[in-house]
PDB file of N, CA and C in Angstrom:
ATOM      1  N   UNK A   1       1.501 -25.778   4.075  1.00  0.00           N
ATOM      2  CA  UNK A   1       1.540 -24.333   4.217  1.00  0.00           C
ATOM      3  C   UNK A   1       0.136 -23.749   4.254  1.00  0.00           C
ATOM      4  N   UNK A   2      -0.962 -24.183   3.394  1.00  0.00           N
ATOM      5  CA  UNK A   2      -2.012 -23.707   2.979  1.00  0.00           C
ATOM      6  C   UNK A   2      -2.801 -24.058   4.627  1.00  0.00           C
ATOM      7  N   UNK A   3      -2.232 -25.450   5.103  1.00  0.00           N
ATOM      8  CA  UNK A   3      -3.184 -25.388   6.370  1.00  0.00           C
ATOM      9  C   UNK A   3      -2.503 -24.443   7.520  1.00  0.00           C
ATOM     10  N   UNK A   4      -1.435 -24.607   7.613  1.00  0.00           N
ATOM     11  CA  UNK A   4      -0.709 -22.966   8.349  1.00  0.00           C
ATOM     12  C   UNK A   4      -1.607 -21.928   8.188  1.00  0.00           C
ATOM     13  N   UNK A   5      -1.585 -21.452   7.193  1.00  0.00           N
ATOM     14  CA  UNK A   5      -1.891 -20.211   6.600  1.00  0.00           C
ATOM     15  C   UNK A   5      -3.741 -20.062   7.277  1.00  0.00           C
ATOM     16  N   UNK A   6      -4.338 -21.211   7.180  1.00  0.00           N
ATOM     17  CA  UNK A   6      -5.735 -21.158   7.367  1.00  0.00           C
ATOM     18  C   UNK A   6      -6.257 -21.050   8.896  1.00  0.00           C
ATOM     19  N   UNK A   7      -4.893 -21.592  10.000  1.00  0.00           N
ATOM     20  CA  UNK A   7      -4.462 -21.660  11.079  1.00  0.00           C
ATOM     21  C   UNK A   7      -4.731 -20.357  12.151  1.00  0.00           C
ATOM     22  N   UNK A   8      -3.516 -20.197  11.166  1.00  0.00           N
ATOM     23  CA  UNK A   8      -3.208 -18.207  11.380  1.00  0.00           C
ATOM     24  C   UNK A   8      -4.625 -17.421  11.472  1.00  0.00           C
ATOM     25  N   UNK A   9      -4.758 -17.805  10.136  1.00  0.00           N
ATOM     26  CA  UNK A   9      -6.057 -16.792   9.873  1.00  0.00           C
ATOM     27  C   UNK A   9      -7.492 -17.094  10.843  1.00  0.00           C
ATOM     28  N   UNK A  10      -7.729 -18.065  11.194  1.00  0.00           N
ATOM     29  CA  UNK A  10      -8.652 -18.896  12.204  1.00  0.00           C
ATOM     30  C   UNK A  10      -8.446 -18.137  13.441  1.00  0.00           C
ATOM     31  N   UNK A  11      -6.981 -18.390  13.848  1.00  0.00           N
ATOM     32  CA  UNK A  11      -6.555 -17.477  15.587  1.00  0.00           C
ATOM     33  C   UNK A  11      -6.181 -16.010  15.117  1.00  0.00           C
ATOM     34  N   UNK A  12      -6.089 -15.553  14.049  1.00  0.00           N
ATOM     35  CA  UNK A  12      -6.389 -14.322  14.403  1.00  0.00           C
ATOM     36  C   UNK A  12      -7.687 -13.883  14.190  1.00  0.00           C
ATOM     37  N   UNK A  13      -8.759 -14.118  13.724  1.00  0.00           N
ATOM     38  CA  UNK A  13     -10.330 -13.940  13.581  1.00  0.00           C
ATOM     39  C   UNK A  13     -10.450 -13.867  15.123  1.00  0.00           C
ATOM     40  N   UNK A  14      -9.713 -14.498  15.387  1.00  0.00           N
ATOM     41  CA  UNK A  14     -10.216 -14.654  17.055  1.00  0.00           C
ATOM     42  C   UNK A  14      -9.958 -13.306  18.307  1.00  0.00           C
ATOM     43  N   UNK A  15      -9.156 -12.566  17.655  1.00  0.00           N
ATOM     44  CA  UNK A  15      -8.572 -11.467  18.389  1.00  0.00           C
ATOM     45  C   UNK A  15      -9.223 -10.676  18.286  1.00  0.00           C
ATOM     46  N   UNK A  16      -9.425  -9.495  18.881  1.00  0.00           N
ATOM     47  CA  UNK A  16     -10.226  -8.173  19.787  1.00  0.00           C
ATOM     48  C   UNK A  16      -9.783  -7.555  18.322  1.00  0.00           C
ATOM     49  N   UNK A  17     -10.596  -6.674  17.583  1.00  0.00           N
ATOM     50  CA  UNK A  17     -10.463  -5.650  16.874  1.00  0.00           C
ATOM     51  C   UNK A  17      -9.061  -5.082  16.973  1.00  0.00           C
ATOM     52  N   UNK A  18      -8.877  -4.530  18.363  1.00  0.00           N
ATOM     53  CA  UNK A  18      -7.612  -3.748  18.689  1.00  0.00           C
ATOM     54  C   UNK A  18      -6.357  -4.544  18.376  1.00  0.00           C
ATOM     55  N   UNK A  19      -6.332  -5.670  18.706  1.00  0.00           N
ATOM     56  CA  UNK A  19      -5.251  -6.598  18.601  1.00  0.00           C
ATOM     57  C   UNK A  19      -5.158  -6.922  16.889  1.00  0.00           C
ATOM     58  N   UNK A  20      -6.387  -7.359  16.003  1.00  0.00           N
ATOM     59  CA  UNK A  20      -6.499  -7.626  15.104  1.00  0.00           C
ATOM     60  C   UNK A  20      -5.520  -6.328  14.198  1.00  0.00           C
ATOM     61  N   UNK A  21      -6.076  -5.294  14.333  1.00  0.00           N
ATOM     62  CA  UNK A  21      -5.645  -3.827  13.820  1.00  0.00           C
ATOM     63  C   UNK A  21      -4.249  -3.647  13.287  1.00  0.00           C
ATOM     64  N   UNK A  22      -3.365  -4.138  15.093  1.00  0.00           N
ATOM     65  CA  UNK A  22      -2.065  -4.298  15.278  1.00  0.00           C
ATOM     66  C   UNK A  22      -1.385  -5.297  14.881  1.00  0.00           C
ATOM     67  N   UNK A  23      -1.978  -6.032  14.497  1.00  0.00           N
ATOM     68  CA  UNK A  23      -1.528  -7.457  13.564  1.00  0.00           C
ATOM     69  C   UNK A  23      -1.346  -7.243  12.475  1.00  0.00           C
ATOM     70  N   UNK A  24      -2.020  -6.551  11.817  1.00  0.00           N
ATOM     71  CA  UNK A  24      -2.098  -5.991  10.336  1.00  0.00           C
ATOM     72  C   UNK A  24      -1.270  -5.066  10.053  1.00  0.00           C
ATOM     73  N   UNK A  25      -0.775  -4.364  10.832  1.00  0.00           N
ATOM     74  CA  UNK A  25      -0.283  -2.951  11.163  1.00  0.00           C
ATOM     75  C   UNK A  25       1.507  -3.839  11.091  1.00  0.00           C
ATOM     76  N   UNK A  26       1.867  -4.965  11.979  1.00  0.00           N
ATOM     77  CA  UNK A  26       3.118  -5.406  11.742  1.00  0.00           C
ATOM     78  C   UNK A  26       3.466  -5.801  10.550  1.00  0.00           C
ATOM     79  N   UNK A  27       1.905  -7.160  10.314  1.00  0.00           N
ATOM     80  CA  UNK A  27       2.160  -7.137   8.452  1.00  0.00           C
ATOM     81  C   UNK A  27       2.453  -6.524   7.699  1.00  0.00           C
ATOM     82  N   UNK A  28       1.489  -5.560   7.592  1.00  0.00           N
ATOM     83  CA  UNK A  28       1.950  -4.111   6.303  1.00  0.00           C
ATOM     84  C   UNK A  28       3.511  -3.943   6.632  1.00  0.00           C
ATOM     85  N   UNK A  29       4.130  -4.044   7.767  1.00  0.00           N
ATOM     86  CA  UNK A  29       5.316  -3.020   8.183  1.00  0.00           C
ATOM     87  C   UNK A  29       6.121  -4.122   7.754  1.00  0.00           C
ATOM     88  N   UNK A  30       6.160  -5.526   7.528  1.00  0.00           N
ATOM     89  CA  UNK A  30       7.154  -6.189   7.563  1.00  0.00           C
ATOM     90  C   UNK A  30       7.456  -6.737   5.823  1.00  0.00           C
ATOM     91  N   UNK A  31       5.900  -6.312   5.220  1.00  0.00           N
ATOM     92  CA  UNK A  31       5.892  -6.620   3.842  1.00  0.00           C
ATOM     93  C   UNK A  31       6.844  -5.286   3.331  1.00  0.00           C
ATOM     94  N   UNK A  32       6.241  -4.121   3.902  1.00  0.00           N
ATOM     95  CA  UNK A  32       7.031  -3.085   3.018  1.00  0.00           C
ATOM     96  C   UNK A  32       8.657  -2.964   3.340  1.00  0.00           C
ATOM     97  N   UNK A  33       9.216  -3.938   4.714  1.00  0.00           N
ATOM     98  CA  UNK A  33      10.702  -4.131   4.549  1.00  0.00           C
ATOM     99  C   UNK A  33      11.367  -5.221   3.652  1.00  0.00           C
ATOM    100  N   UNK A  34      10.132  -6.185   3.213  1.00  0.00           N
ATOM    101  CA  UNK A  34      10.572  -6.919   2.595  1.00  0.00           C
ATOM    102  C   UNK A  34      11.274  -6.527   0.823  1.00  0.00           C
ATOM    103  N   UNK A  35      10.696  -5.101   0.336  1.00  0.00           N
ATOM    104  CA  UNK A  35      11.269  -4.526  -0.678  1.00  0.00           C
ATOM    105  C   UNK A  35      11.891  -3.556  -0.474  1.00  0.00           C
ATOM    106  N   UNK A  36      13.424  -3.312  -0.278  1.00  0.00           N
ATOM    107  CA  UNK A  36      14.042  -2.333   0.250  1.00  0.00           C
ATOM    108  C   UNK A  36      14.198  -1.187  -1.242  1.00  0.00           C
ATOM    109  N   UNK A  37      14.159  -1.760  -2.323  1.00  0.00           N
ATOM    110  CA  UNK A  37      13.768  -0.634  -3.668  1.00  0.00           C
ATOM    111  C   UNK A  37      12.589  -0.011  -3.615  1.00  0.00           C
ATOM    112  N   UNK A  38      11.739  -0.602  -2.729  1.00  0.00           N
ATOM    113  CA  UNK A  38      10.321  -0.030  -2.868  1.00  0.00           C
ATOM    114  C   UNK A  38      10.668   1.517  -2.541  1.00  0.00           C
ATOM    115  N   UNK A  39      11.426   2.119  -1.919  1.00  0.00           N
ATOM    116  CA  UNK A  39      11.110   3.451  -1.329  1.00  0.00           C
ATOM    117  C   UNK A  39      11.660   4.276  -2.573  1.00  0.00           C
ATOM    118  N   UNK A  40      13.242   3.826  -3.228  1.00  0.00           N
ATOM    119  CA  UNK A  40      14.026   4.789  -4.124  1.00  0.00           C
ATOM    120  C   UNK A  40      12.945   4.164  -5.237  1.00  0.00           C
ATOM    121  N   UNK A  41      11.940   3.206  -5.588  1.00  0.00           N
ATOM    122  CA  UNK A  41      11.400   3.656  -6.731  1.00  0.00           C
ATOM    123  C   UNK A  41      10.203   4.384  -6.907  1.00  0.00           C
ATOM    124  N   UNK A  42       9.759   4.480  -5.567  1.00  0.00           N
ATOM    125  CA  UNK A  42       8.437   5.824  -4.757  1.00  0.00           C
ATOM    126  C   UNK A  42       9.075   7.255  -5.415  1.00  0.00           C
ATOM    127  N   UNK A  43      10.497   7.591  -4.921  1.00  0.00           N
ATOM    128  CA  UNK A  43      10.911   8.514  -5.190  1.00  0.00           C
ATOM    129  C   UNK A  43      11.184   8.631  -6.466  1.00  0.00           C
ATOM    130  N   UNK A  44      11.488   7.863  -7.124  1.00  0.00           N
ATOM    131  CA  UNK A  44      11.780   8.224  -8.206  1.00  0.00           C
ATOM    132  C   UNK A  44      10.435   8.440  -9.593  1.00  0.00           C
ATOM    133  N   UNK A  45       9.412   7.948  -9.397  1.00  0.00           N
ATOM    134  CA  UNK A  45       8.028   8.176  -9.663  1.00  0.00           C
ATOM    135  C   UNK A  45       7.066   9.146  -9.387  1.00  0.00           C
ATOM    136  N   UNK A  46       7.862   9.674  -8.075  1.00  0.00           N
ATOM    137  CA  UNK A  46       7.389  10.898  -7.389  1.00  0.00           C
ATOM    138  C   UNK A  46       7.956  12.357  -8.158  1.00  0.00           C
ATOM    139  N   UNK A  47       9.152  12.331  -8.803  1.00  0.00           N
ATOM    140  CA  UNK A  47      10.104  12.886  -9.575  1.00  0.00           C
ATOM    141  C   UNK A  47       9.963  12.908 -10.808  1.00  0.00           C
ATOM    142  N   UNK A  48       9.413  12.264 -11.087  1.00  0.00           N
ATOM    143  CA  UNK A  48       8.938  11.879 -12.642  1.00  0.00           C
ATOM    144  C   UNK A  48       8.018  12.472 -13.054  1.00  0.00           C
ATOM    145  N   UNK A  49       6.552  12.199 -12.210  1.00  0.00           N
ATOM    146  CA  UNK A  49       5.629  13.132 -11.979  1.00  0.00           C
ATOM    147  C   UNK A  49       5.520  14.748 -11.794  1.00  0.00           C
ATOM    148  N   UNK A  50       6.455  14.870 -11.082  1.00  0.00           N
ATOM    149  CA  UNK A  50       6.676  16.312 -10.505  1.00  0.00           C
ATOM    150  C   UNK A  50       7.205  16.806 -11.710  1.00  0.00           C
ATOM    151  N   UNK A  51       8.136  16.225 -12.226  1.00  0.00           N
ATOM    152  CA  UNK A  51       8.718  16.726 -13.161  1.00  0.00           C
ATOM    153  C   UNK A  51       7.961  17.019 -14.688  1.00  0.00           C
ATOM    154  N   UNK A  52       6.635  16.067 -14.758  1.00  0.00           N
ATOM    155  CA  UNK A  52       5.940  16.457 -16.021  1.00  0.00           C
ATOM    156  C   UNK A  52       4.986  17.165 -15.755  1.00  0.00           C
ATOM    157  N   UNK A  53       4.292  17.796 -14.438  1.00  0.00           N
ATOM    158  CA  UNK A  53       3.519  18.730 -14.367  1.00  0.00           C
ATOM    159  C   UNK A  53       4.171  19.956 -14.673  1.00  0.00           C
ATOM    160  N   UNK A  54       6.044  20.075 -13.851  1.00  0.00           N
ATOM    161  CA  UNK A  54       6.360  21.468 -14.391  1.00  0.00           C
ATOM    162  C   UNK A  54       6.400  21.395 -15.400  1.00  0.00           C
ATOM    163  N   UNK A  55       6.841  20.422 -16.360  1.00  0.00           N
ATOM    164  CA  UNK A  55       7.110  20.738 -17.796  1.00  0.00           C
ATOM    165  C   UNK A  55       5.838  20.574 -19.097  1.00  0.00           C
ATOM    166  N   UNK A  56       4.390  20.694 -18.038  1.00  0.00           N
ATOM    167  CA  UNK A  56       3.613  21.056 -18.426  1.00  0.00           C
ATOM    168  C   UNK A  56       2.895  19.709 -19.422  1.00  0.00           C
ATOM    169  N   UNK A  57       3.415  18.398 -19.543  1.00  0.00           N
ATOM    170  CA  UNK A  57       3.115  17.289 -20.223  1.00  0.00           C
ATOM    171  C   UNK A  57       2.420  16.543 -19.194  1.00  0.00           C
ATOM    172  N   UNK A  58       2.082  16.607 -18.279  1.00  0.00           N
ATOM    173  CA  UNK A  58       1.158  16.037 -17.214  1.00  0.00           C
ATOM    174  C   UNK A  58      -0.435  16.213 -17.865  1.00  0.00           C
ATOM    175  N   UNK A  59      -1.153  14.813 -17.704  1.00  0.00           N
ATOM    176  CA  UNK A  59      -2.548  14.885 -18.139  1.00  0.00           C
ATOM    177  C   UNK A  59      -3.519  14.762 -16.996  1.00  0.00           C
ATOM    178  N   UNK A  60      -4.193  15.572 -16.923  1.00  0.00           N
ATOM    179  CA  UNK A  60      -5.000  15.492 -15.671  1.00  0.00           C
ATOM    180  C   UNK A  60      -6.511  15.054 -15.798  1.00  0.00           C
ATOM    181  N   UNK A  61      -7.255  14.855 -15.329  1.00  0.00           N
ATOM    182  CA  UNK A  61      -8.973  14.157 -15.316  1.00  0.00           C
ATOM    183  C   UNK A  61      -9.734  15.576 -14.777  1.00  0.00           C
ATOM    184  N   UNK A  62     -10.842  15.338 -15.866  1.00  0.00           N
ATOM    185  CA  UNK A  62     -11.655  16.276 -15.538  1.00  0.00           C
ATOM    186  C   UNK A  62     -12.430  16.091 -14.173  1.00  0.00           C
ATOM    187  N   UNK A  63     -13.130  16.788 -13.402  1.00  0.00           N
ATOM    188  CA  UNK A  63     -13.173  16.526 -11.610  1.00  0.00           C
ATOM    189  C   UNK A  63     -14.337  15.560 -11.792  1.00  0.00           C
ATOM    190  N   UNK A  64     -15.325  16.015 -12.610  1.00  0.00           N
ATOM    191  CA  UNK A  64     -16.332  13.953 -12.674  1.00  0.00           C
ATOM    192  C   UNK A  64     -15.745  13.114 -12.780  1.00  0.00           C
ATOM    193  N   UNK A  65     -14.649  12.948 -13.140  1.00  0.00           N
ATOM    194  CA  UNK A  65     -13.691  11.500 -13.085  1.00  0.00           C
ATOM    195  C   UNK A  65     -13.617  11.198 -11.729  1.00  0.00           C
ATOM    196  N   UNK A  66     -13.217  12.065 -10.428  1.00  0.00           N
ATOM    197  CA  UNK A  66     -13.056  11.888  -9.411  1.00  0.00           C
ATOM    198  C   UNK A  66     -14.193  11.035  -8.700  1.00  0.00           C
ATOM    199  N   UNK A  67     -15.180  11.374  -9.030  1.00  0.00           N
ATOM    200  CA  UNK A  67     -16.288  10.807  -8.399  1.00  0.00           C
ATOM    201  C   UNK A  67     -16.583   9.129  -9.101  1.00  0.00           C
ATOM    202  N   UNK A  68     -15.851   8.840 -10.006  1.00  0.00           N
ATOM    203  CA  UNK A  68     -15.735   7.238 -10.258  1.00  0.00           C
ATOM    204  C   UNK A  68     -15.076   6.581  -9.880  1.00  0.00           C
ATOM    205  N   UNK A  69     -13.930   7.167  -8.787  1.00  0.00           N
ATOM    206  CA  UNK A  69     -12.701   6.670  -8.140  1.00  0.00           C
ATOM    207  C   UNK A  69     -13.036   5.939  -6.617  1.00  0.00           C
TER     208      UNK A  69
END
């Protein structure tokens, strides 16, 4: 597998930026079907959140924090 894998990665080094891009672009797309909970637990984290800023228990970073990010 490991020499597969080194294969792959060899012929795609080999591809045009543009092509390379779009290679990556299927990956990402085929990893994130590979967890079909991934989306209802986005949402539900998204909800969670939302929900402790209205209720005012949300902790936020002072804005110099931002600049260590």
């Amino acid at each position: 597998m490991a020499t597969d894998l080194a294969h792959v990665q060899e012929e795609a080094l080999r591809l045009s930026q543009e092509d390379r891009l779009h290679l990556a672009r299927v990956l990402l797309e085929a990893a994130e079907e590979a967890d079909p909970d991934a989306d209802a637990a986005w949402d539900a984290e998204i909800a969670r959140r939302i929900k402790a800023v209205d209720g005012g228990t949300a902790r936020g970073r002072p804005e110099f924090w931002l600049d260590r990010m």
